[in-house]
N, C-alpha and C. Protein backbone atom coordinates (compact mmCIF):
# COMPACT_ATOMS: atom_id res chain seq x y z
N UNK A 1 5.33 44.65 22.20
CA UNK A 1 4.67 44.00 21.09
C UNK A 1 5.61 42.96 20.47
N UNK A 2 6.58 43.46 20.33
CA UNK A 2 8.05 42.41 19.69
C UNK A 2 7.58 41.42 20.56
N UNK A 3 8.11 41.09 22.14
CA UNK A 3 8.32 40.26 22.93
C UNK A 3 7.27 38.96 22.93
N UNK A 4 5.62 39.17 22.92
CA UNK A 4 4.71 38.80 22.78
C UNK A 4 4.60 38.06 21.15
N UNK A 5 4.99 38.70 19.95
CA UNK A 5 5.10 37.91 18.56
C UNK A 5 6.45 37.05 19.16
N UNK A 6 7.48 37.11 19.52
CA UNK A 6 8.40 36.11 19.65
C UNK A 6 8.05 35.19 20.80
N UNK A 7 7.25 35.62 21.33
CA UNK A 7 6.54 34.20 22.39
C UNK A 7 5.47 33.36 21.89
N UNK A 8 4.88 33.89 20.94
CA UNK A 8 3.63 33.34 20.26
C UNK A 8 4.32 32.26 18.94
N UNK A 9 5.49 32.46 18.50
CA UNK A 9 6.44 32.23 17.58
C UNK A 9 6.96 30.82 18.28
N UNK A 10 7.19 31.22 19.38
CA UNK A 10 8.30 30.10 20.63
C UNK A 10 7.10 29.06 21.09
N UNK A 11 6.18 29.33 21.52
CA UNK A 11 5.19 28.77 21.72
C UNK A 11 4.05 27.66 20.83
N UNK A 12 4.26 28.31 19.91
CA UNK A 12 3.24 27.12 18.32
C UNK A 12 4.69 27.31 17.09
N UNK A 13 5.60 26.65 17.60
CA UNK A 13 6.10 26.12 16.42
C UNK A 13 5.83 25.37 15.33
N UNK A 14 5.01 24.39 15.56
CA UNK A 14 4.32 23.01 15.00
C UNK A 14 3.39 23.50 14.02
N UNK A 15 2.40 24.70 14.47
CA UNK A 15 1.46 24.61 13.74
C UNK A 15 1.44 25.08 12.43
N UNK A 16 0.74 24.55 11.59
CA UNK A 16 0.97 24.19 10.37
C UNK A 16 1.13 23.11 9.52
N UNK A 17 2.14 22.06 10.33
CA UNK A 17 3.23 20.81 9.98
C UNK A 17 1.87 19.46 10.29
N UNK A 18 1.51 18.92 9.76
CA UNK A 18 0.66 17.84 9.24
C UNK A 18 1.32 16.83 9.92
N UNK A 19 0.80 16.36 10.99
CA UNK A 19 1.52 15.20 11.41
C UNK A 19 1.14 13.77 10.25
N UNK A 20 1.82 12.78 10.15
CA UNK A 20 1.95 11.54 9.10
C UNK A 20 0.52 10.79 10.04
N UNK A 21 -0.42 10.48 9.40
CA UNK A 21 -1.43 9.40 9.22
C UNK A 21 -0.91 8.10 9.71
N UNK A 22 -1.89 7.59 10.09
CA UNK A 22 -1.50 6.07 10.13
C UNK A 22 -1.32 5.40 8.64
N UNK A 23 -1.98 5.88 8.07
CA UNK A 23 -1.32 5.18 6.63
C UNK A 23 0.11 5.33 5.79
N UNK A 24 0.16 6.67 6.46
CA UNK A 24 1.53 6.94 5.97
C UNK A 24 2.50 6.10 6.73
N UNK A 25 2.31 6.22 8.61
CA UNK A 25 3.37 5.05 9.05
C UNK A 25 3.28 3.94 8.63
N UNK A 26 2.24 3.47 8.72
CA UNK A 26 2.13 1.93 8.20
C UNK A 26 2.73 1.49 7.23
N UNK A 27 2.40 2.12 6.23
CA UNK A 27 2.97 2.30 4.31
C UNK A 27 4.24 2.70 4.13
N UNK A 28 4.64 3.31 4.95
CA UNK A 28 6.22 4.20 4.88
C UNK A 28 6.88 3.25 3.83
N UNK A 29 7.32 1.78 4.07
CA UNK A 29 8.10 0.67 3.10
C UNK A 29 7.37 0.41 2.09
N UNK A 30 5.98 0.59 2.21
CA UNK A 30 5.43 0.08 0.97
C UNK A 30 4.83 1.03 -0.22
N UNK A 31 4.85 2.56 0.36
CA UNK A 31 4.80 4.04 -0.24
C UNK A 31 5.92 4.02 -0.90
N UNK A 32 7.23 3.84 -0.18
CA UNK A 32 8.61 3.74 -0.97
C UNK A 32 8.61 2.49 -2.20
N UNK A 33 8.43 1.38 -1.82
CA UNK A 33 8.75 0.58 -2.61
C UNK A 33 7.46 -0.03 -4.09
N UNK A 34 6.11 0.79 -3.87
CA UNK A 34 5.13 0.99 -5.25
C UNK A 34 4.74 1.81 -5.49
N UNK A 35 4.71 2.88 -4.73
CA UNK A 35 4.29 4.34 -4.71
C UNK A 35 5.04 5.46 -4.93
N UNK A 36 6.70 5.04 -5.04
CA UNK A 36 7.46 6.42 -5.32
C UNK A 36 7.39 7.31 -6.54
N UNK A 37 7.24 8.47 -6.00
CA UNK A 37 6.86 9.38 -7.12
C UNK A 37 5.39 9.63 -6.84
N UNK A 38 4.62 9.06 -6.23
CA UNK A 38 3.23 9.65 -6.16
C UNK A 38 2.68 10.52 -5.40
N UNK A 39 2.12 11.47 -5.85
CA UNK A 39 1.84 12.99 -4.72
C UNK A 39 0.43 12.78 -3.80
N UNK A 40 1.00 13.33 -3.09
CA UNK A 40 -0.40 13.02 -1.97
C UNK A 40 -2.21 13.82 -2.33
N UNK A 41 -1.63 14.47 -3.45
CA UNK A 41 -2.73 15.44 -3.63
C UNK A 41 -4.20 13.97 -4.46
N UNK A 42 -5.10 14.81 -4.61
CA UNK A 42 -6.00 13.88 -5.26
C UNK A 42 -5.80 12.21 -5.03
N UNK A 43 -5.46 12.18 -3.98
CA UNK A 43 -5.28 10.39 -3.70
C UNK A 43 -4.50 9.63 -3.98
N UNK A 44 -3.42 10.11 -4.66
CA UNK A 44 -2.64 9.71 -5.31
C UNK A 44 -1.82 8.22 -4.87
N UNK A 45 -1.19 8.36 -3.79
CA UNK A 45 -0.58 7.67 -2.74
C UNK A 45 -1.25 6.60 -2.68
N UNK A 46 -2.75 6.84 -1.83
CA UNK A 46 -3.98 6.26 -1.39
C UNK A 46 -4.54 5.08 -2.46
N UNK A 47 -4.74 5.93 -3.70
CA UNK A 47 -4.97 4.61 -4.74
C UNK A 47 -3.67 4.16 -5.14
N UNK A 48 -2.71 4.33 -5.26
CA UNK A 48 -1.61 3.47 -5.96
C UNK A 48 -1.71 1.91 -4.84
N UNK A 49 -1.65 2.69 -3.36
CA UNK A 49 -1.46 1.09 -2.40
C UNK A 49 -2.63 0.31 -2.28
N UNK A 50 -4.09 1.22 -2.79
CA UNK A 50 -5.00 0.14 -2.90
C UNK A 50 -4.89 -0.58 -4.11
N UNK A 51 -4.19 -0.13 -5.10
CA UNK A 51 -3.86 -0.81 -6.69
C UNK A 51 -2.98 -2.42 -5.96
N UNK A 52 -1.94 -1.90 -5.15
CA UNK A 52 -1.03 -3.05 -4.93
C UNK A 52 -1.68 -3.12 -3.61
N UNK A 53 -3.00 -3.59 -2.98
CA UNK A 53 -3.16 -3.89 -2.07
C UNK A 53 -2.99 -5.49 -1.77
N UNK A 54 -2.81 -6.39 -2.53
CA UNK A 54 -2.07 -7.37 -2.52
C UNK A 54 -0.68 -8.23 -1.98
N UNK A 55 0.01 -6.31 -2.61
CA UNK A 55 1.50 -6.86 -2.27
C UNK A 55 1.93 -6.20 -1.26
N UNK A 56 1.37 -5.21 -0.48
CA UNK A 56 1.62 -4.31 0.24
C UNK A 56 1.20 -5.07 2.29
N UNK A 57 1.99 -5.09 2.75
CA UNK A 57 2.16 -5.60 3.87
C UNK A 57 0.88 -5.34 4.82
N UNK A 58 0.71 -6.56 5.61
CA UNK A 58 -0.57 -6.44 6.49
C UNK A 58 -0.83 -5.32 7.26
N UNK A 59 -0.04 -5.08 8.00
CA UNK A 59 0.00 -3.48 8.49
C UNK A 59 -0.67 -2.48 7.55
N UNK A 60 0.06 -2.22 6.57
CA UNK A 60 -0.21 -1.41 5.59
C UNK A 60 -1.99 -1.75 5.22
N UNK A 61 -2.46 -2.98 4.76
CA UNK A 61 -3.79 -3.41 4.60
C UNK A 61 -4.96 -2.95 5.73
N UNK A 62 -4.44 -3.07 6.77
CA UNK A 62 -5.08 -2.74 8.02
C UNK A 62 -5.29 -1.38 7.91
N UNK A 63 -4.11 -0.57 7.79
CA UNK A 63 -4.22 0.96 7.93
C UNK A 63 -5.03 1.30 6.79
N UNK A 64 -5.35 0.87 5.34
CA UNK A 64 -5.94 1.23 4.89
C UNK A 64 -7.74 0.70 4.92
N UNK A 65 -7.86 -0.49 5.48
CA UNK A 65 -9.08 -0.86 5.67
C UNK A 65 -10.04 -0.14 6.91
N UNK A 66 -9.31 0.87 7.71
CA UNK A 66 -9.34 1.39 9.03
C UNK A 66 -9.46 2.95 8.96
N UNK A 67 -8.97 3.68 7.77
CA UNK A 67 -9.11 4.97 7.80
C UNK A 67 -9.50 5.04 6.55
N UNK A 68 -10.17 6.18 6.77
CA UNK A 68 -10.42 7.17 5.37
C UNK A 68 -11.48 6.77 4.59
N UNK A 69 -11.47 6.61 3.11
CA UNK A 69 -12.51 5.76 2.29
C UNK A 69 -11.98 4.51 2.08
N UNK A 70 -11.29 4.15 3.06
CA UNK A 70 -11.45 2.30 3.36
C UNK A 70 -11.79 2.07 4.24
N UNK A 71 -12.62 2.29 5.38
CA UNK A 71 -13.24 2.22 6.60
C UNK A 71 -14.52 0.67 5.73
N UNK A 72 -14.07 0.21 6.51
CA UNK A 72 -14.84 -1.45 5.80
C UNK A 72 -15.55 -1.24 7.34
């Protein structure tokens, strides 16, 4: 029984761990540089870079016009 929980253990390490969004890669510089401090919960993140969707890099514009409730 041990052997089998430490293979199941060895086997799905990952799960759980939220891989990063395309918005998050995209945004990574622009999350840091208008968004620090903002929690991902309730949108937080999400509306701050549509607030500075202006100043926030094309990439970043794309990723948000492309997923989620910015799907244009």
């Amino acid at each position: 029984m041990l052997a089998f929980a430490l293979a199941a253990t060895v086997v799905t390490p990952t799960v759980g761990f939220a891989q990063p969004g395309p918005v998050a890669k995209m945004c990574a510089a622009d999350i840091a540089k208008y968004c620090a401090g903002k929690g991902h919960t309730a949108r937080e993140t999400r509306s701050c870079l549509e607030a500075n969707r202006e100043k926030v890099s094309a990439e970043c514009r794309s990723a948000l016009d492309n997923t989620g409730g910015g799907r244009r």
